[in-house]
PDB file of N, CA and C in Angstrom:
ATOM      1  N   UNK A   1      94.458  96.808 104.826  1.00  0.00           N
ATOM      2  CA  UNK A   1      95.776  97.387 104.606  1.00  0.00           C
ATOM      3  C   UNK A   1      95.841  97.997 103.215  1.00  0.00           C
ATOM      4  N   UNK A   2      96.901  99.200 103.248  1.00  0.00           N
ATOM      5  CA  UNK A   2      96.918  99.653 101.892  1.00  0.00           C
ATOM      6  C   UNK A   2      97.947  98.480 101.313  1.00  0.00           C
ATOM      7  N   UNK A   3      98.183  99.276  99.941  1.00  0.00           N
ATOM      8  CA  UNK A   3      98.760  98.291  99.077  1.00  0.00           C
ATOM      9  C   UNK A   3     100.677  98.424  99.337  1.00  0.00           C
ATOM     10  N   UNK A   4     100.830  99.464 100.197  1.00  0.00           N
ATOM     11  CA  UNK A   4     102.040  99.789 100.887  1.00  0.00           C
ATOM     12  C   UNK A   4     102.362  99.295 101.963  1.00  0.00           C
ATOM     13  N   UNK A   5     100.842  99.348 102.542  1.00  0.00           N
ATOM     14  CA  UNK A   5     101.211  98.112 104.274  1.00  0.00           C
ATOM     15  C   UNK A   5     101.416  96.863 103.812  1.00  0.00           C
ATOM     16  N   UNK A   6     100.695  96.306 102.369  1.00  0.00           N
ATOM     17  CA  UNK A   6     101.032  94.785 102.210  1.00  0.00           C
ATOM     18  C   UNK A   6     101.909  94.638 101.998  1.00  0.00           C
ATOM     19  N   UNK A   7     102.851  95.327 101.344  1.00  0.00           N
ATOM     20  CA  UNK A   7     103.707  95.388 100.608  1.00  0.00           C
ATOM     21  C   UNK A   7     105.170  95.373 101.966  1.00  0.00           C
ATOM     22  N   UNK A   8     104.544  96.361 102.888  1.00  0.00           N
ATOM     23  CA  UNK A   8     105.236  96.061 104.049  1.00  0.00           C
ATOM     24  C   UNK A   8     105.171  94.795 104.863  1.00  0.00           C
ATOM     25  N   UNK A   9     103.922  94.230 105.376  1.00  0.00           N
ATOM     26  CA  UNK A   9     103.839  92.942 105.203  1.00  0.00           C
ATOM     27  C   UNK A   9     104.218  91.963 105.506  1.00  0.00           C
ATOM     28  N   UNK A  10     104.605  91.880 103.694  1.00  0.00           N
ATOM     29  CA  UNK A  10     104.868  90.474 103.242  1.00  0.00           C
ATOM     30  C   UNK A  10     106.544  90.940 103.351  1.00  0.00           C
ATOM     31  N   UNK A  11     107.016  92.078 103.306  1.00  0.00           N
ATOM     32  CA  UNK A  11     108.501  91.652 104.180  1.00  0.00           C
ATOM     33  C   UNK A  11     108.356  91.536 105.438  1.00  0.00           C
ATOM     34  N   UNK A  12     107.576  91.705 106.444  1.00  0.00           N
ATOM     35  CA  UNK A  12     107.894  91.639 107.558  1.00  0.00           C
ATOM     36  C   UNK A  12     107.173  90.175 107.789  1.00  0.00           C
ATOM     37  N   UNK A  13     106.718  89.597 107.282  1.00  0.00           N
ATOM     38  CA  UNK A  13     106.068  88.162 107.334  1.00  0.00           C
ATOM     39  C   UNK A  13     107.817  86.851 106.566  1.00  0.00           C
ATOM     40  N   UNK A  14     108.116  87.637 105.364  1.00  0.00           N
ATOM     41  CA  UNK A  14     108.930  87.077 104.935  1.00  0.00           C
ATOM     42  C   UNK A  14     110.837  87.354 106.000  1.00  0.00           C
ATOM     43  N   UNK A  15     110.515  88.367 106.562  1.00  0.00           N
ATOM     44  CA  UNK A  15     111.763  88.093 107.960  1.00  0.00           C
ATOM     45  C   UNK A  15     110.981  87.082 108.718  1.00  0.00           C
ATOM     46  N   UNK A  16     109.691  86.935 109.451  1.00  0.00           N
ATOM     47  CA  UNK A  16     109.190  85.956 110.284  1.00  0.00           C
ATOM     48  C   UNK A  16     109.776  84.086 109.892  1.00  0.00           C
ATOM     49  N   UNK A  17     109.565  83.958 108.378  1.00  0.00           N
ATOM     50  CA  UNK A  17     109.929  83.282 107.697  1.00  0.00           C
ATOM     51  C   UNK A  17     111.141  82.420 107.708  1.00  0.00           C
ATOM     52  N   UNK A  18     111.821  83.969 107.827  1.00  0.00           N
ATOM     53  CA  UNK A  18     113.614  83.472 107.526  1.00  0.00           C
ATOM     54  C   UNK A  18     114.172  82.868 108.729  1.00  0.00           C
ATOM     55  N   UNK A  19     113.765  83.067 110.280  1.00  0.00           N
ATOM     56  CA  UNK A  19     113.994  83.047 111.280  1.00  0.00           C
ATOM     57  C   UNK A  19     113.676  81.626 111.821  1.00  0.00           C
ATOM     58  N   UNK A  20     112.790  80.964 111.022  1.00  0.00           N
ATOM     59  CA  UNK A  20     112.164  79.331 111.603  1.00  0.00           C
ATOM     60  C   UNK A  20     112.774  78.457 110.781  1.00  0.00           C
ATOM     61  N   UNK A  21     112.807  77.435 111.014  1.00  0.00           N
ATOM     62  CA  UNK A  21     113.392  75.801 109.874  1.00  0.00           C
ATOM     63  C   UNK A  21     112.171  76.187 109.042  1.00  0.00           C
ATOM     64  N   UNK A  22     112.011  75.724 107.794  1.00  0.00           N
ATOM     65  CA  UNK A  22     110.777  75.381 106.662  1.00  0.00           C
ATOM     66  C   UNK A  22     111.758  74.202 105.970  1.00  0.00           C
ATOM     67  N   UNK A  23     110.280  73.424 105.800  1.00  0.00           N
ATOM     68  CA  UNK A  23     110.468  72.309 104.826  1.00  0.00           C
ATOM     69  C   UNK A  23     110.652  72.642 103.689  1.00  0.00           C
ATOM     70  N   UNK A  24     111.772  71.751 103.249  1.00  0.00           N
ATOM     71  CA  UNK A  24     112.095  72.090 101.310  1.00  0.00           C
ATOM     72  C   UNK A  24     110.743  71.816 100.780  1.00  0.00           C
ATOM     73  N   UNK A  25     109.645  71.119 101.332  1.00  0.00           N
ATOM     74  CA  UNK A  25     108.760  71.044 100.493  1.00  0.00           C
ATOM     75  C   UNK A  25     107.671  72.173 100.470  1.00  0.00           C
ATOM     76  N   UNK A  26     107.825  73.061 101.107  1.00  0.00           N
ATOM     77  CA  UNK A  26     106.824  74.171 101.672  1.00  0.00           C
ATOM     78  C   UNK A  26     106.764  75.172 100.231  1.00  0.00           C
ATOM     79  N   UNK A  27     105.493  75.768  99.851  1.00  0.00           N
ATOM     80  CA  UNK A  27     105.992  76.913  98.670  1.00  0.00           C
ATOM     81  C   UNK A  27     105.424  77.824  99.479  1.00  0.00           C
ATOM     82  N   UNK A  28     106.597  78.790  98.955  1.00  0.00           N
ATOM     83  CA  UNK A  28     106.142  79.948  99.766  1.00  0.00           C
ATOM     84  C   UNK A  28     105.465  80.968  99.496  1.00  0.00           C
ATOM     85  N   UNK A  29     105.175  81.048  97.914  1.00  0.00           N
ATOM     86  CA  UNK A  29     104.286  81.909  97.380  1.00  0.00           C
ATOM     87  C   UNK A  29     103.240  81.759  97.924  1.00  0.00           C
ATOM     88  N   UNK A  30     102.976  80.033  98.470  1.00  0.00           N
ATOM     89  CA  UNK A  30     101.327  79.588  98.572  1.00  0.00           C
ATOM     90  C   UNK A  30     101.454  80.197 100.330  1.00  0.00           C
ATOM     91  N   UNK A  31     102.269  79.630 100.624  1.00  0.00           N
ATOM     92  CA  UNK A  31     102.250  80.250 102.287  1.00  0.00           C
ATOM     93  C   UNK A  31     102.342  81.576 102.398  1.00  0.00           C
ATOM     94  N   UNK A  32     102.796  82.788 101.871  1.00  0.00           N
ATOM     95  CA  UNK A  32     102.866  84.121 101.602  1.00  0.00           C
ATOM     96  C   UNK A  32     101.333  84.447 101.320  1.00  0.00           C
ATOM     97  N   UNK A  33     100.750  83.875 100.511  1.00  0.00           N
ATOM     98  CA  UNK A  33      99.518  83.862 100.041  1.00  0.00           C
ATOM     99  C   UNK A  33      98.016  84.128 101.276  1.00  0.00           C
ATOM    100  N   UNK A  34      98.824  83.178 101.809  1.00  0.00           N
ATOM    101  CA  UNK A  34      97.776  82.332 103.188  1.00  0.00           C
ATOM    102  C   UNK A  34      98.148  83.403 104.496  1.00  0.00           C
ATOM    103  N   UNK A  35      99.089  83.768 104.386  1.00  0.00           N
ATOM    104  CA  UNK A  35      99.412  84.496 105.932  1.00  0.00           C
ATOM    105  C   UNK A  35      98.834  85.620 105.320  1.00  0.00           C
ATOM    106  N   UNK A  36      98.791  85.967 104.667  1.00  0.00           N
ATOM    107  CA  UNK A  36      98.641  87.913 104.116  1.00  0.00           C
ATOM    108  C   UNK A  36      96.928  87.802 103.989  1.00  0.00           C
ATOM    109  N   UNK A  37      96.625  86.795 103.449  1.00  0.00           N
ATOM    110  CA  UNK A  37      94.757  86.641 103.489  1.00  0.00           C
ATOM    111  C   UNK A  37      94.144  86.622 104.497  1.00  0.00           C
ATOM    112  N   UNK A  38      95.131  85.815 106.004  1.00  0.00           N
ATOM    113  CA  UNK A  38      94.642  85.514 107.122  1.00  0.00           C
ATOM    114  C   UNK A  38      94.890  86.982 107.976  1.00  0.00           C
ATOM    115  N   UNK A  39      95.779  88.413 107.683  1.00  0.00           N
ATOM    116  CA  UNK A  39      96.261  89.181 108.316  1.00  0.00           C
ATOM    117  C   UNK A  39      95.696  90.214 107.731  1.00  0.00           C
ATOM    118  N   UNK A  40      94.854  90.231 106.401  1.00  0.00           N
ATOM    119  CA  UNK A  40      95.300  91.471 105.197  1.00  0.00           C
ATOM    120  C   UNK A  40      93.966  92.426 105.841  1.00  0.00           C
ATOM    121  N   UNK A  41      93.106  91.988 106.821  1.00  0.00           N
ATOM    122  CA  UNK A  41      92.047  92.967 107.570  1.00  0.00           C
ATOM    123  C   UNK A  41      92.952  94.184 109.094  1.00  0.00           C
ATOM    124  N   UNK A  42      94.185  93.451 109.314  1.00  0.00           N
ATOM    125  CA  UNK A  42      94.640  93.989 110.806  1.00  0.00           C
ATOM    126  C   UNK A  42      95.599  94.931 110.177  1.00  0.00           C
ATOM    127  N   UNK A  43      95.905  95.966 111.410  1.00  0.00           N
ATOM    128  CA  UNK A  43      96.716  97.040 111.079  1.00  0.00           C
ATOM    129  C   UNK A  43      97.987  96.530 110.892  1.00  0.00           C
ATOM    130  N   UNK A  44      99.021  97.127 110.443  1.00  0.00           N
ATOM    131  CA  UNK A  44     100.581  97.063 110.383  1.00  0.00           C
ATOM    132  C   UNK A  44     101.046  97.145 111.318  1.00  0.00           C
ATOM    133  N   UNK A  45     100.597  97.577 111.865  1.00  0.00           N
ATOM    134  CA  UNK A  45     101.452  97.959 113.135  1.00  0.00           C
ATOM    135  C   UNK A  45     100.947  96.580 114.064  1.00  0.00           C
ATOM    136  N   UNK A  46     100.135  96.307 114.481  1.00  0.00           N
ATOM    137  CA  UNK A  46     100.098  95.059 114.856  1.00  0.00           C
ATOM    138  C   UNK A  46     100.520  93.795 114.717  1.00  0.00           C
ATOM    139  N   UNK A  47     100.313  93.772 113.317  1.00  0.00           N
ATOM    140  CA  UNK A  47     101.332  92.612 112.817  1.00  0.00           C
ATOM    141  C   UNK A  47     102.188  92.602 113.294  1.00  0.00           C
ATOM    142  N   UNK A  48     103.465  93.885 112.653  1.00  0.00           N
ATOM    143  CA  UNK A  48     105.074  93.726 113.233  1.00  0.00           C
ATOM    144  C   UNK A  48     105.113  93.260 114.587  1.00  0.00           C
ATOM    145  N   UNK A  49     104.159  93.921 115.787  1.00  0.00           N
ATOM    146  CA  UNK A  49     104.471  93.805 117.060  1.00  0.00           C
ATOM    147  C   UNK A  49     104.195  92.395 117.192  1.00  0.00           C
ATOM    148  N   UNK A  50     103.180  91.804 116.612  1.00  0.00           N
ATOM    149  CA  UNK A  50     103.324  90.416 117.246  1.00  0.00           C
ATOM    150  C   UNK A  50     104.111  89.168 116.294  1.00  0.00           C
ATOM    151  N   UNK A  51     104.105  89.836 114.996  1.00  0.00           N
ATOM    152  CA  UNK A  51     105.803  88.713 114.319  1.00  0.00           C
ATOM    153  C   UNK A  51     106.984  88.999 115.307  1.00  0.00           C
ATOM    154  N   UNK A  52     107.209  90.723 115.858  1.00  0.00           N
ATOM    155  CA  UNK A  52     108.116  90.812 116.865  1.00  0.00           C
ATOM    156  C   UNK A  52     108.257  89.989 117.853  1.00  0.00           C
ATOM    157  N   UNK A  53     107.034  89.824 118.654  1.00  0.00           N
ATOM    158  CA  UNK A  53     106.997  88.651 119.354  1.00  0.00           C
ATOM    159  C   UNK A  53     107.490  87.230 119.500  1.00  0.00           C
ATOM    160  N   UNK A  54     106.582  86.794 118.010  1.00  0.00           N
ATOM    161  CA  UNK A  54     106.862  85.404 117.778  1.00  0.00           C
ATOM    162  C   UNK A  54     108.362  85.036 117.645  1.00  0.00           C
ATOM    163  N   UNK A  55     109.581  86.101 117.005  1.00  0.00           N
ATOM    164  CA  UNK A  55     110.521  85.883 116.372  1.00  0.00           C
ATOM    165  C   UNK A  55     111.478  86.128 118.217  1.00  0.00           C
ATOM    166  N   UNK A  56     110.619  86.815 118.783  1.00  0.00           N
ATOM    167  CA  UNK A  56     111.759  87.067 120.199  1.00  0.00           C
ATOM    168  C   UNK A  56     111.355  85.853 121.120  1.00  0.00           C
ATOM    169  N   UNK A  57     110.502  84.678 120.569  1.00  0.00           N
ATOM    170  CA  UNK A  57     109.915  83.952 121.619  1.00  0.00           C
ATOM    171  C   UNK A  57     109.206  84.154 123.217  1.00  0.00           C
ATOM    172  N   UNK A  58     108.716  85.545 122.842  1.00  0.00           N
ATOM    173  CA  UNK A  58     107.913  86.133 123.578  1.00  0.00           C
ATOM    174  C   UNK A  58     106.432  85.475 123.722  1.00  0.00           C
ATOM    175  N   UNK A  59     105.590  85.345 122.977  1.00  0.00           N
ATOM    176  CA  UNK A  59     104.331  84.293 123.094  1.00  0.00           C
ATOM    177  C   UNK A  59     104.396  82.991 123.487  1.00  0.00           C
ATOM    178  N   UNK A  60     103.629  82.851 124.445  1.00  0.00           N
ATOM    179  CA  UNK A  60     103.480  81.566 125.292  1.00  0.00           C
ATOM    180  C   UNK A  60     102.962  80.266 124.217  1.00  0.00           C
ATOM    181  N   UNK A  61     102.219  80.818 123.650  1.00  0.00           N
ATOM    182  CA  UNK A  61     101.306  79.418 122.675  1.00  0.00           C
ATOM    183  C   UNK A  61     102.289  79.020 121.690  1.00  0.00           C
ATOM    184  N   UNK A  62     101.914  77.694 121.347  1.00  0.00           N
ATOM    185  CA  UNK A  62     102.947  77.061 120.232  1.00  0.00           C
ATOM    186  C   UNK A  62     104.163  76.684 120.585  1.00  0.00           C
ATOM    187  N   UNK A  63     104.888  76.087 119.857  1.00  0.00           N
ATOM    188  CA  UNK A  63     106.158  76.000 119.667  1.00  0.00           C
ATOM    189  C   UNK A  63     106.973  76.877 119.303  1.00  0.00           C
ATOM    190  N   UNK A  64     108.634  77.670 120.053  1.00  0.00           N
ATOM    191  CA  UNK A  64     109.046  78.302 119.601  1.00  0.00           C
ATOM    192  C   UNK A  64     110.181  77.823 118.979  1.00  0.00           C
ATOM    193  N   UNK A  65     110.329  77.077 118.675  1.00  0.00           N
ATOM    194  CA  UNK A  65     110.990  76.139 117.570  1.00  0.00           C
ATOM    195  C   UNK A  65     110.918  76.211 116.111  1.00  0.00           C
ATOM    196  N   UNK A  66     109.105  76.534 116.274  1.00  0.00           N
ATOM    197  CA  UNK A  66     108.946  76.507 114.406  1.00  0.00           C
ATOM    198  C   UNK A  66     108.230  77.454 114.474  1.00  0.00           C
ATOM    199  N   UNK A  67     108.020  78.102 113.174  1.00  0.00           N
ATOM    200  CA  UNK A  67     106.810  79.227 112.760  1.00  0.00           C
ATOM    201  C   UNK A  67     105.675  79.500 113.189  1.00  0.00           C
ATOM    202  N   UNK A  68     105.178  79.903 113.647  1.00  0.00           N
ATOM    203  CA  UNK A  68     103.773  80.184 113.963  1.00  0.00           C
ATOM    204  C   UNK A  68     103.325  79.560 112.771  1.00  0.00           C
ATOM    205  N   UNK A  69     101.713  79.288 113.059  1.00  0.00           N
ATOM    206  CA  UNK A  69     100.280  78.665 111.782  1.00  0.00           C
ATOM    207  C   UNK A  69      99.986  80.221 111.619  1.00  0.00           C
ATOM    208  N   UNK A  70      99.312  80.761 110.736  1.00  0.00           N
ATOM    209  CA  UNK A  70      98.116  81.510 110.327  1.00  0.00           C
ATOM    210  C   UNK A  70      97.654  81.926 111.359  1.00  0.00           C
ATOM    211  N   UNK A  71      96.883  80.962 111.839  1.00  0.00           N
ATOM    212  CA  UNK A  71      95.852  81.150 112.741  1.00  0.00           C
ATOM    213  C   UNK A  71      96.423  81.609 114.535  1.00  0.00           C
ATOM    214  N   UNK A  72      97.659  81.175 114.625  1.00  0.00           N
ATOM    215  CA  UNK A  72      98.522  81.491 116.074  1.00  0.00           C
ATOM    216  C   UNK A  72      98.715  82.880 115.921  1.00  0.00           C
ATOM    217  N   UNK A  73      99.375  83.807 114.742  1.00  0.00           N
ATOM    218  CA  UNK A  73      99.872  84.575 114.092  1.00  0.00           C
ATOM    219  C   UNK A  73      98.789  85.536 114.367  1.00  0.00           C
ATOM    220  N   UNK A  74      97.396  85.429 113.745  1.00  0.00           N
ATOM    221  CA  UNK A  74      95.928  85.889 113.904  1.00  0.00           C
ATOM    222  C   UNK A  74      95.507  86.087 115.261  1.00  0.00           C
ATOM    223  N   UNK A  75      95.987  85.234 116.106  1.00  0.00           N
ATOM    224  CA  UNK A  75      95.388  85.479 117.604  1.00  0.00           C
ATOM    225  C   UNK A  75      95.858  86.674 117.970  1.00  0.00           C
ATOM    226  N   UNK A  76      97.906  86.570 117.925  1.00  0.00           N
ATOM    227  CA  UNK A  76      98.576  87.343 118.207  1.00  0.00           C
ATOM    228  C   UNK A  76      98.341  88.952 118.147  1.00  0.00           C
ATOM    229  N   UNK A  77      98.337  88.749 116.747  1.00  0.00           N
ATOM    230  CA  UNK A  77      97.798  90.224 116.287  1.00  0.00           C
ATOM    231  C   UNK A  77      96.298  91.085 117.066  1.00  0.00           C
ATOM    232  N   UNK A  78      95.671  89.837 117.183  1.00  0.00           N
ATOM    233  CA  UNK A  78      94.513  90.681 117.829  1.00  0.00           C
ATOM    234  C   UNK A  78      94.919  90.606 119.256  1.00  0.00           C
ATOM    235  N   UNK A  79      95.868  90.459 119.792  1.00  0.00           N
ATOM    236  CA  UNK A  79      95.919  90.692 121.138  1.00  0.00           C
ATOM    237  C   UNK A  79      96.784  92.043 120.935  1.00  0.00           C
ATOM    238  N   UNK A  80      97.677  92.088 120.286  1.00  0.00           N
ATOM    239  CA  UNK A  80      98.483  92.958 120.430  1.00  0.00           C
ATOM    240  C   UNK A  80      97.812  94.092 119.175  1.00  0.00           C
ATOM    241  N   UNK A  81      96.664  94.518 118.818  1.00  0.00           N
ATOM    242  CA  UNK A  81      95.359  95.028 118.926  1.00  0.00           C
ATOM    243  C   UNK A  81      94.516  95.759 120.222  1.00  0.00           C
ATOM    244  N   UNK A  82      94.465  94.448 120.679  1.00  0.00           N
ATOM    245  CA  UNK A  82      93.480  94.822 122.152  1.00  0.00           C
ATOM    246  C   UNK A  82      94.758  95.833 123.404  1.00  0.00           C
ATOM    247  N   UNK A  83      95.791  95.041 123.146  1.00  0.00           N
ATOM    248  CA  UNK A  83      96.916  96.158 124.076  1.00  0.00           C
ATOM    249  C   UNK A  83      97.043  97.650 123.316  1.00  0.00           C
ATOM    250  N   UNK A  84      97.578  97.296 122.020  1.00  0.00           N
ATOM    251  CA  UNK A  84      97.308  98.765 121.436  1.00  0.00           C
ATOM    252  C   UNK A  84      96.204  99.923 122.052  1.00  0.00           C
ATOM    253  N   UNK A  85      94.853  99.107 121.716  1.00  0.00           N
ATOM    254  CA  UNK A  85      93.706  99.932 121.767  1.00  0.00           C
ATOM    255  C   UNK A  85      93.320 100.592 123.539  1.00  0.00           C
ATOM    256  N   UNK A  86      94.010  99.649 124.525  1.00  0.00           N
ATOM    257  CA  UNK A  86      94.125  99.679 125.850  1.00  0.00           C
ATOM    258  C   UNK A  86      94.835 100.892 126.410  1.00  0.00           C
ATOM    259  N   UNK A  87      95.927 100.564 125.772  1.00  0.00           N
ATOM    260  CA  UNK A  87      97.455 101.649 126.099  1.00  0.00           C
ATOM    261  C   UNK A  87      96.796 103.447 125.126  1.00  0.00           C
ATOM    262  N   UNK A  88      95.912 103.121 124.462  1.00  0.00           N
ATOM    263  CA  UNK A  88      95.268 104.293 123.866  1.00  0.00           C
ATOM    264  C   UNK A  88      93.986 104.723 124.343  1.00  0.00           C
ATOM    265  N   UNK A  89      93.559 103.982 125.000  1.00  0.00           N
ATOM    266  CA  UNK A  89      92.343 104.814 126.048  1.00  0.00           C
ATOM    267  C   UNK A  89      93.132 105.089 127.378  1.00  0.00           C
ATOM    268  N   UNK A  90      94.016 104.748 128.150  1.00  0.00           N
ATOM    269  CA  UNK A  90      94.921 104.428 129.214  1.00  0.00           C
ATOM    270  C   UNK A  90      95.604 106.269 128.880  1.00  0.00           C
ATOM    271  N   UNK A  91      96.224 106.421 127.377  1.00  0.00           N
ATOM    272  CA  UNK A  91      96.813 107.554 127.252  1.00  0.00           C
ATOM    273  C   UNK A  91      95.784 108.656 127.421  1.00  0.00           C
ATOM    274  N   UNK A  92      94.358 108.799 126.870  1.00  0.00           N
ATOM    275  CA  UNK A  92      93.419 109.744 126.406  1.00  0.00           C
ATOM    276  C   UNK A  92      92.999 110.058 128.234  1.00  0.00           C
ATOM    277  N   UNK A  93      92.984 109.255 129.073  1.00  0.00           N
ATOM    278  CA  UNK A  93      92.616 109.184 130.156  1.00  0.00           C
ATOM    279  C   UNK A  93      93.704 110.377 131.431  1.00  0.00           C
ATOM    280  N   UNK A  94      94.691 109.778 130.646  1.00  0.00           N
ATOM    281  CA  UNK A  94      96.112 110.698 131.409  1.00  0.00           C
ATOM    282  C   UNK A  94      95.802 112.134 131.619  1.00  0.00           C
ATOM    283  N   UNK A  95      96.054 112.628 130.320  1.00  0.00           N
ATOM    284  CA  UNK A  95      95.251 114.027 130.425  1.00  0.00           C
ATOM    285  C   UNK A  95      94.412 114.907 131.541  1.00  0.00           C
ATOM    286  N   UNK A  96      93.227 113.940 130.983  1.00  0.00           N
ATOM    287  CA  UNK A  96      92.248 114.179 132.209  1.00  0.00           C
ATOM    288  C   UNK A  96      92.317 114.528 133.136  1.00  0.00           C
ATOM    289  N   UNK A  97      92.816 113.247 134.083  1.00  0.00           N
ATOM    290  CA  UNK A  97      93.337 113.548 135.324  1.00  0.00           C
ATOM    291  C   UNK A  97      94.461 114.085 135.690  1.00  0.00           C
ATOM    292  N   UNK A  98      95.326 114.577 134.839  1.00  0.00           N
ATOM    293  CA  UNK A  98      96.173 115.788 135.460  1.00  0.00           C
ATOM    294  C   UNK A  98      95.491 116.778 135.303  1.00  0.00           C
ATOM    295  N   UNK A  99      94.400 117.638 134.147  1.00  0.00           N
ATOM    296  CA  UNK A  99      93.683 118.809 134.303  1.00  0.00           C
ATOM    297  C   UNK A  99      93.139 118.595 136.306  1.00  0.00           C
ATOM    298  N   UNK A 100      92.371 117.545 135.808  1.00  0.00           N
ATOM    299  CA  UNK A 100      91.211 117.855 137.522  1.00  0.00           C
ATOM    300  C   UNK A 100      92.301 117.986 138.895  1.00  0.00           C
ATOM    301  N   UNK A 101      93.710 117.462 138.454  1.00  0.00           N
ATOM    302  CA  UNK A 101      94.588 117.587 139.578  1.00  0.00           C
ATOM    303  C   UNK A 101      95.377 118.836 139.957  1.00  0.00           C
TER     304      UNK A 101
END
């Protein structure tokens, strides 16, 4: 990510945030820290779609009670990755077959 997507991010990680209970004992610099290290290789656009998720209780895994881990968050994204990248060969394909039709 550029330094504008992080920057995008860590607000859209910090709405994910606002939306779950956290323990008074939690710091969030250190947890801000940890989600953005565990995410800071995937596109932006992925992220949002699957914090979108998590925050609409759309994902099956976990509890939708509390925050996603890192690592739930990480799956997410690469699924909603793999749909991205799907729905973009799916589009390149369209084309095609209306020319031959």
């Amino acid at each position: 990510m550029t330094a504008a997507e992080l920057q995008q991010a860590t607000k859209a990680l910090a709405a994910m945030f606002s939306c779950f209970p956290q323990s008074a004992l939690t710091d969030v610099e250190m947890q801000m820290r940890g989600y953005l290290g565990a995410v800071r290789d995937a596109e932006l656009a992925d992220l949002q779609a699957a914090i979108q998720r998590f925050v609409r209780g759309e994902v099956k895994s976990g509890n939708a009670q509390f925050c996603p881990s890192s690592a739930q968050l990480c799956i997410e994204v690469r699924e909603r990755r793999t749909m991205r990248e799907l729905m973009a060969r799916r589009g390149a394909q369209v084309p095609a077959k209306q020319v031959a039709g």
